[in-house]
PDB file of N, CA and C in Angstrom:
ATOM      1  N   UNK A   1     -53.999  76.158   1.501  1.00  0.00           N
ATOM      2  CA  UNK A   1     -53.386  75.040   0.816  1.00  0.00           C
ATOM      3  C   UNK A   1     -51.937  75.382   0.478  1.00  0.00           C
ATOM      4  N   UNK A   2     -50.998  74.488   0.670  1.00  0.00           N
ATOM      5  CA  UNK A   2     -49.753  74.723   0.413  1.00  0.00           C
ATOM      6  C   UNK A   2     -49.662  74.373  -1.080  1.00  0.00           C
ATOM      7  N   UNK A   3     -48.913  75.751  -1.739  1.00  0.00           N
ATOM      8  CA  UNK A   3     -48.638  76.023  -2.985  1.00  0.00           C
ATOM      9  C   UNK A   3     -47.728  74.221  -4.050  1.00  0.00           C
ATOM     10  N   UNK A   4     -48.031  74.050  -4.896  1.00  0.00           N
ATOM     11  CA  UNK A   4     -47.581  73.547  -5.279  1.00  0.00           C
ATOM     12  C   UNK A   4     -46.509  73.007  -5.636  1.00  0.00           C
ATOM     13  N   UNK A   5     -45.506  71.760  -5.226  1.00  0.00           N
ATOM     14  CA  UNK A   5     -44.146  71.454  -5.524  1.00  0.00           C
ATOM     15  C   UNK A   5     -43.242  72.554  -3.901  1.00  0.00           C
ATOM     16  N   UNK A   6     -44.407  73.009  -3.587  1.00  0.00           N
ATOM     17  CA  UNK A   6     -43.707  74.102  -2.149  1.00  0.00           C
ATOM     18  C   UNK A   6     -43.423  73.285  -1.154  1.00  0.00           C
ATOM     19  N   UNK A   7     -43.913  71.918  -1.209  1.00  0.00           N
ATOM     20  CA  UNK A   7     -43.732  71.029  -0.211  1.00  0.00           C
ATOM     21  C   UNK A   7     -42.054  70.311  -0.215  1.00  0.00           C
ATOM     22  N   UNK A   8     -41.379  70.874  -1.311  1.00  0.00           N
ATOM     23  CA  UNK A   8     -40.144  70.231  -1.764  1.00  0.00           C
ATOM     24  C   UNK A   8     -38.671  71.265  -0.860  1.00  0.00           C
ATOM     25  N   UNK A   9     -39.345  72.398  -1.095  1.00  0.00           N
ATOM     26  CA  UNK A   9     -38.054  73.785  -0.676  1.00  0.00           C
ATOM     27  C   UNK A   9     -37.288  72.968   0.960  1.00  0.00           C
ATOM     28  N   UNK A  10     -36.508  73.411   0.419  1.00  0.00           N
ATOM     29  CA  UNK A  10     -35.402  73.183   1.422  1.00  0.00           C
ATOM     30  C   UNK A  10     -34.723  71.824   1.408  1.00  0.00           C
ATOM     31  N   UNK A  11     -35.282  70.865   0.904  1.00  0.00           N
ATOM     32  CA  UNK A  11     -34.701  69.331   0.361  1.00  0.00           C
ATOM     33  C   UNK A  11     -33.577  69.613  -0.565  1.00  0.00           C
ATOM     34  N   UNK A  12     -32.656  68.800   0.007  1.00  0.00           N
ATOM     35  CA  UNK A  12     -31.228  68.457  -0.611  1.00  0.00           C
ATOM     36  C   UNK A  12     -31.170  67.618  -1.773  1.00  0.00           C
ATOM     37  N   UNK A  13     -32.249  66.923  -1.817  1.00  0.00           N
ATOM     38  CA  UNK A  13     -32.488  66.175  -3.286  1.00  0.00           C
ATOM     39  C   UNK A  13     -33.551  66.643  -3.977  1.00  0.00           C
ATOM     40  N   UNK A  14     -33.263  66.579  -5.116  1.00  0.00           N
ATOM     41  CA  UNK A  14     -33.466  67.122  -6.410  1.00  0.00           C
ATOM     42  C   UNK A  14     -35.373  66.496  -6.665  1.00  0.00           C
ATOM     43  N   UNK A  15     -36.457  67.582  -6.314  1.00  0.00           N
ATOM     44  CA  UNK A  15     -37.884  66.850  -6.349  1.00  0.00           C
ATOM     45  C   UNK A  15     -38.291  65.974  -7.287  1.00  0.00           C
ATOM     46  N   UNK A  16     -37.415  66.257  -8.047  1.00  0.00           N
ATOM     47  CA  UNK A  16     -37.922  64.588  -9.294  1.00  0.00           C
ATOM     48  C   UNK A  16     -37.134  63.780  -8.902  1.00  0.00           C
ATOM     49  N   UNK A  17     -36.179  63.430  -8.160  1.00  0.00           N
ATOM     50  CA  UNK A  17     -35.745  62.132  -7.478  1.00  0.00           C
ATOM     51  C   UNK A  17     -36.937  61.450  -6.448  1.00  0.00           C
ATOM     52  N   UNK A  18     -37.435  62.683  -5.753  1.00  0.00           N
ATOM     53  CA  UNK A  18     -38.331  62.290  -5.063  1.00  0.00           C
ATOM     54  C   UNK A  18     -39.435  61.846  -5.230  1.00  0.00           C
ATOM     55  N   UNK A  19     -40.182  62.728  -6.159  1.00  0.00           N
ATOM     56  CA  UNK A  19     -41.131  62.499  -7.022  1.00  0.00           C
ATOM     57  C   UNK A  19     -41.234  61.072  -7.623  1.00  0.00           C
ATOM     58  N   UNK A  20     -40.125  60.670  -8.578  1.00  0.00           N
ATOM     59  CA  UNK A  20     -39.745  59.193  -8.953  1.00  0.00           C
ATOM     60  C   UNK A  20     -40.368  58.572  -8.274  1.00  0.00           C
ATOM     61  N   UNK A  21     -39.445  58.466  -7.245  1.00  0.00           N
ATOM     62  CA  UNK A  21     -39.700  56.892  -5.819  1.00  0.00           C
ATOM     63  C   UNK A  21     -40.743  57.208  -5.457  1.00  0.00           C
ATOM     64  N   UNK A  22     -41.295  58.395  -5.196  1.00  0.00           N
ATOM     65  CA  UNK A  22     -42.681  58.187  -4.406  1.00  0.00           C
ATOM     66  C   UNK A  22     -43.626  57.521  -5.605  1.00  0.00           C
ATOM     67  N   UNK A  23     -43.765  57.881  -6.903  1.00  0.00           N
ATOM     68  CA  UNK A  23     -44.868  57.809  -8.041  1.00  0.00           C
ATOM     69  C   UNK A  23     -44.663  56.235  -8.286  1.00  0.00           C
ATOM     70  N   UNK A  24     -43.458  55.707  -8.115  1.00  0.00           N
ATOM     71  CA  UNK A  24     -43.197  54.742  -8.865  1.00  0.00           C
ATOM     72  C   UNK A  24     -43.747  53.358  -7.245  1.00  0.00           C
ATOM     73  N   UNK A  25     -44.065  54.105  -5.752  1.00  0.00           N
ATOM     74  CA  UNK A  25     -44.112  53.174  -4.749  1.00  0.00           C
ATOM     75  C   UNK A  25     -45.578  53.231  -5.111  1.00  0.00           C
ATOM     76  N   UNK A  26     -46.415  54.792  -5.193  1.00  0.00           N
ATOM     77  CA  UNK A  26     -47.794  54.788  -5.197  1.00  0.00           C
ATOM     78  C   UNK A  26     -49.047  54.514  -6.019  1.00  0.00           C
ATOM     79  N   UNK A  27     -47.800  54.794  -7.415  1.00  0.00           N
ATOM     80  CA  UNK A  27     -48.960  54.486  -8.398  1.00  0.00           C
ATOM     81  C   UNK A  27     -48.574  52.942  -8.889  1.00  0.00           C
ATOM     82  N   UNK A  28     -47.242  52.488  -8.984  1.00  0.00           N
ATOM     83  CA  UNK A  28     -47.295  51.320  -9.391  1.00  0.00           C
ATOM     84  C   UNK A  28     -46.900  49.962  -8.088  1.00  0.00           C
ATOM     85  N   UNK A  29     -47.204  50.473  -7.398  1.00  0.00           N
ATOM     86  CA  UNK A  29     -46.994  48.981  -6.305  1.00  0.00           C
ATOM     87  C   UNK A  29     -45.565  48.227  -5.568  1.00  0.00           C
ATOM     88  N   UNK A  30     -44.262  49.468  -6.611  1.00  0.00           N
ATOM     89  CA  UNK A  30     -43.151  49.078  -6.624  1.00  0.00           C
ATOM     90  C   UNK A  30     -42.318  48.520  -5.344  1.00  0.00           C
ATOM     91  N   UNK A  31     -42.017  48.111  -4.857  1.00  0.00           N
ATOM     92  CA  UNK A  31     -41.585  47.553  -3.344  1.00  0.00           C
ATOM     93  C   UNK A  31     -40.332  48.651  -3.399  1.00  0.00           C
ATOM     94  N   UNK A  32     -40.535  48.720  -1.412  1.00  0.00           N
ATOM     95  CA  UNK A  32     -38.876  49.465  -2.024  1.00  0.00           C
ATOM     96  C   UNK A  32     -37.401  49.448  -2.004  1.00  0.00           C
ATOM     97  N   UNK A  33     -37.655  48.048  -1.687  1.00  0.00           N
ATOM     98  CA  UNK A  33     -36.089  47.310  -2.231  1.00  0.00           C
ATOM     99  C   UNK A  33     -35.914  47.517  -3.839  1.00  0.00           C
ATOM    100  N   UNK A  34     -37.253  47.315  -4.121  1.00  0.00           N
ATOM    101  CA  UNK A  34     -36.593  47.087  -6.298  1.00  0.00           C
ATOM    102  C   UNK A  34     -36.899  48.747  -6.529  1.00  0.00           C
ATOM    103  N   UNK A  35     -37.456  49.356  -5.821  1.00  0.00           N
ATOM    104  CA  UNK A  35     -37.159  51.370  -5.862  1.00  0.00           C
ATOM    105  C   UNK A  35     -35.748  51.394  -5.801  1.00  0.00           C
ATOM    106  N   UNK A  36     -34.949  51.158  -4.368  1.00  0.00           N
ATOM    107  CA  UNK A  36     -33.702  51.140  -4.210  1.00  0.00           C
ATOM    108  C   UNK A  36     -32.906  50.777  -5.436  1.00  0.00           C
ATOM    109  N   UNK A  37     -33.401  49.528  -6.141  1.00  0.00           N
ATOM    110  CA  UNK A  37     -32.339  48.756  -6.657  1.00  0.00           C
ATOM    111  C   UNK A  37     -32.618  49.517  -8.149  1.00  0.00           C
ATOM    112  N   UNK A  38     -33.618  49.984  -8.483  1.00  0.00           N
ATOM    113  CA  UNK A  38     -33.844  50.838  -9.806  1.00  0.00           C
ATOM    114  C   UNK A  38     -33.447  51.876  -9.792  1.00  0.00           C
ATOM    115  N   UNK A  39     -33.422  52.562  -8.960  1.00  0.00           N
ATOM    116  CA  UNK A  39     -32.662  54.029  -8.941  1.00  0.00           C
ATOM    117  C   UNK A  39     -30.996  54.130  -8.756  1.00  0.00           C
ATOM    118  N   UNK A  40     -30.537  52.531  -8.192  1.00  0.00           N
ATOM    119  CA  UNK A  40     -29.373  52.815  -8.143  1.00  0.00           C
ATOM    120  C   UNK A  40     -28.779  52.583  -9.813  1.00  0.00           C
ATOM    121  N   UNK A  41     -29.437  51.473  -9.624  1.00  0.00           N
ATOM    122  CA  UNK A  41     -29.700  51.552 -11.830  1.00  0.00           C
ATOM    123  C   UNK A  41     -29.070  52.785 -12.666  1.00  0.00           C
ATOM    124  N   UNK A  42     -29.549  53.581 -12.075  1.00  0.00           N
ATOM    125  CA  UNK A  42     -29.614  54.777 -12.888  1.00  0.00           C
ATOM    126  C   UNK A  42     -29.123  56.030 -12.166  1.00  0.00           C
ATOM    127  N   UNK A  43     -27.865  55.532 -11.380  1.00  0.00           N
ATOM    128  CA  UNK A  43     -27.185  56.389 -10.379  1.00  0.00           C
ATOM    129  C   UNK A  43     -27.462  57.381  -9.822  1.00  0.00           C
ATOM    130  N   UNK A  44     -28.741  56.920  -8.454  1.00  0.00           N
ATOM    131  CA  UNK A  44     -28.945  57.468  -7.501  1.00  0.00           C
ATOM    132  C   UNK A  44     -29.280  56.601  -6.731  1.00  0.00           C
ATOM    133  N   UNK A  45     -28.405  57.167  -5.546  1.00  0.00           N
ATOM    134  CA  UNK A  45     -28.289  56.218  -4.701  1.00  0.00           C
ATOM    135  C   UNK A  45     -28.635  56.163  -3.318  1.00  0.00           C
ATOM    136  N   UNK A  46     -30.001  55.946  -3.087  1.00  0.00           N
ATOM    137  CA  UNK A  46     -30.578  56.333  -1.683  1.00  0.00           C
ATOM    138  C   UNK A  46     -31.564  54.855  -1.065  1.00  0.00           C
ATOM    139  N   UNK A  47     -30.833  54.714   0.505  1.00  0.00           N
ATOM    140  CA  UNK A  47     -31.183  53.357   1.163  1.00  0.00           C
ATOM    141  C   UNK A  47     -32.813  53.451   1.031  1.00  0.00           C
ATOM    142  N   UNK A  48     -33.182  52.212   0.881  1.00  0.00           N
ATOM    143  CA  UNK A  48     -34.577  51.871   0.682  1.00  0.00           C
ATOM    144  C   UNK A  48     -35.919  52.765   1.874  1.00  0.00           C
ATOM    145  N   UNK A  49     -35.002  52.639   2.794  1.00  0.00           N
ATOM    146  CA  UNK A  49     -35.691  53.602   4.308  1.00  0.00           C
ATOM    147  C   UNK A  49     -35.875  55.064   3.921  1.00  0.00           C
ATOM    148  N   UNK A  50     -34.890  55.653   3.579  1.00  0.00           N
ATOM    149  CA  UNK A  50     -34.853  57.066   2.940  1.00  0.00           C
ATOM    150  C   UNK A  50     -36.213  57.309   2.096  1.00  0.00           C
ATOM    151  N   UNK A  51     -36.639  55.980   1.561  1.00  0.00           N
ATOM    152  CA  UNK A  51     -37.404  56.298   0.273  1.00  0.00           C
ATOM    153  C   UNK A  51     -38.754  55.971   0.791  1.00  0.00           C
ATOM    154  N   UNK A  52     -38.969  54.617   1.869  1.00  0.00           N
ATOM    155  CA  UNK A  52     -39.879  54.707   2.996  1.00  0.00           C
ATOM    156  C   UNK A  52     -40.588  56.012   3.472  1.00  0.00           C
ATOM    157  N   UNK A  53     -39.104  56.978   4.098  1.00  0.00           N
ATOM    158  CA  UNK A  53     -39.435  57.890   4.452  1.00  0.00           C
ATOM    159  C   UNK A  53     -40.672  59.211   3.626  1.00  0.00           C
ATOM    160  N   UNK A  54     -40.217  59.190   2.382  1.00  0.00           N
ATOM    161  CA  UNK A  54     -40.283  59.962   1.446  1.00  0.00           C
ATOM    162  C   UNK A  54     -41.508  60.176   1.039  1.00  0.00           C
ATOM    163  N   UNK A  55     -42.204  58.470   0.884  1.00  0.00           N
ATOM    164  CA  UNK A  55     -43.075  57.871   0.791  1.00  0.00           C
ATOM    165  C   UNK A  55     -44.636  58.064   2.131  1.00  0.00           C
ATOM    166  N   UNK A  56     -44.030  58.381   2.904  1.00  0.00           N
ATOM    167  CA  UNK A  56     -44.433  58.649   4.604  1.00  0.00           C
ATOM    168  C   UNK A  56     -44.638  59.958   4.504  1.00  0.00           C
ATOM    169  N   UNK A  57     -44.435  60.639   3.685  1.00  0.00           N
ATOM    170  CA  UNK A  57     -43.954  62.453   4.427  1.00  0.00           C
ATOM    171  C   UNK A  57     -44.753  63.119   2.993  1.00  0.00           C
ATOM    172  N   UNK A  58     -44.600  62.708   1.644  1.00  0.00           N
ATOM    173  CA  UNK A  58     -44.818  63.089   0.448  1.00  0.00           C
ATOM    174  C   UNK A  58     -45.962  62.754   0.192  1.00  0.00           C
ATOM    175  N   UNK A  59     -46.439  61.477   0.057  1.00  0.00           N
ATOM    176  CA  UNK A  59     -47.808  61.010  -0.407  1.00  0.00           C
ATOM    177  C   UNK A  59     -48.656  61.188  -0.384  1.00  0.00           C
ATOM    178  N   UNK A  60     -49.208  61.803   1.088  1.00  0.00           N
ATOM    179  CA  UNK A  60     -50.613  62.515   1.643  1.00  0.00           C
ATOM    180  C   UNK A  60     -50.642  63.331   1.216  1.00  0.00           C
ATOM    181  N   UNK A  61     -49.657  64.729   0.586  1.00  0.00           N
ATOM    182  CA  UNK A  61     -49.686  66.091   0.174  1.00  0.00           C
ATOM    183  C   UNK A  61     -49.908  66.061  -1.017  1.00  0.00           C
ATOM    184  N   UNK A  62     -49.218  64.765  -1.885  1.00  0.00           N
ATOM    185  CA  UNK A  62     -49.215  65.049  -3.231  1.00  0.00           C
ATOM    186  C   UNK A  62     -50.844  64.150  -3.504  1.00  0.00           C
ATOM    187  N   UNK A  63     -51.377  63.373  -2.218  1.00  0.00           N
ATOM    188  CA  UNK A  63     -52.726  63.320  -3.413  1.00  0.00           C
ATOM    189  C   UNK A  63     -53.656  63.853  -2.858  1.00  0.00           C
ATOM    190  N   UNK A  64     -53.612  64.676  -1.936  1.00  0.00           N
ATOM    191  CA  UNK A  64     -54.592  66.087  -1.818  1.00  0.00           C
ATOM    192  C   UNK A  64     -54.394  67.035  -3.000  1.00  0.00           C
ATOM    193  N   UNK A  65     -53.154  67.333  -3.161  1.00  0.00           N
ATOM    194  CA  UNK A  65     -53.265  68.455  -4.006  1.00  0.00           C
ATOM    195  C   UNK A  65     -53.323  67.943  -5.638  1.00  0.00           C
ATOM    196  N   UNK A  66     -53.309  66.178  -5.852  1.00  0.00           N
ATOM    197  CA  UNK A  66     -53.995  65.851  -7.097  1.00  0.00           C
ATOM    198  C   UNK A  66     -55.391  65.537  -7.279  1.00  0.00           C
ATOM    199  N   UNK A  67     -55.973  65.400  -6.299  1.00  0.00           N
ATOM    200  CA  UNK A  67     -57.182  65.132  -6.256  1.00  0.00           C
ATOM    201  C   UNK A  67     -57.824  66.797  -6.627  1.00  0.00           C
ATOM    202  N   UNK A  68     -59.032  66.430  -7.420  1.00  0.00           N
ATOM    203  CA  UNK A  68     -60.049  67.864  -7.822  1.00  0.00           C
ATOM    204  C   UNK A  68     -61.059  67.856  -7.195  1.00  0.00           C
ATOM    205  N   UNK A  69     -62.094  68.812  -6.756  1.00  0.00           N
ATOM    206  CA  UNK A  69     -63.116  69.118  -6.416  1.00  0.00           C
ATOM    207  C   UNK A  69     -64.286  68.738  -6.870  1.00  0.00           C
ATOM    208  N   UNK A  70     -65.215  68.435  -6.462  1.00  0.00           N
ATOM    209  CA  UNK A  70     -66.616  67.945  -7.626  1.00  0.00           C
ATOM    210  C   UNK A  70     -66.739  69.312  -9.033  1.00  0.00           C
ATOM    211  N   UNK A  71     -67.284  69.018  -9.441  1.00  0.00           N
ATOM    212  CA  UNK A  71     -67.340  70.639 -10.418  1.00  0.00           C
ATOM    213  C   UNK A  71     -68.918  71.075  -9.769  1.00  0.00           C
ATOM    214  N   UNK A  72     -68.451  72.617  -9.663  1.00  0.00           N
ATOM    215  CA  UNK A  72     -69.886  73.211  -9.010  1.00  0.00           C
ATOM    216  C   UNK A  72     -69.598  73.298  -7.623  1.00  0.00           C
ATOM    217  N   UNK A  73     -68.508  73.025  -7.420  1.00  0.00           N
ATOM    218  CA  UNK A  73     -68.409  72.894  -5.540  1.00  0.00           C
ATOM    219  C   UNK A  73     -66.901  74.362  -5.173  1.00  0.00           C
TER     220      UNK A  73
END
């Protein structure tokens, strides 16, 4: 299993930028034009595709490694 937040090394942006847009597409439904348009909000500024991307590449890792095991297993 790849170590935790290890999925981030070598990214030029900062993992809680990433983190953000992905949490805010997966857990709350956010589209990602109004991702785009909220983060630029709050000066960062990355095209809606970028965050597509992010969303594409991040999501599967981060809910394997949030998901737990039965207990006893």
């Amino acid at each position: 299993m790849i170590e935790p937040m290890a999925i981030f090394s070598g990214r030029r942006v900062p993992r809680e930028v990433i983190l953000w847009a992905v949490r805010g597409y997966c857990r709350y439904g956010i589209n990602y034009r109004d991702l785009e348009e909220m983060m630029t909000e709050r000066g960062v500024r990355f095209d809606r595709t970028t965050i597509y991307r992010w969303v594409q590449k991040y999501a599967p890792e981060l809910d394997k490694q949030t998901r737990r095991s039965p207990a006893g297993t």
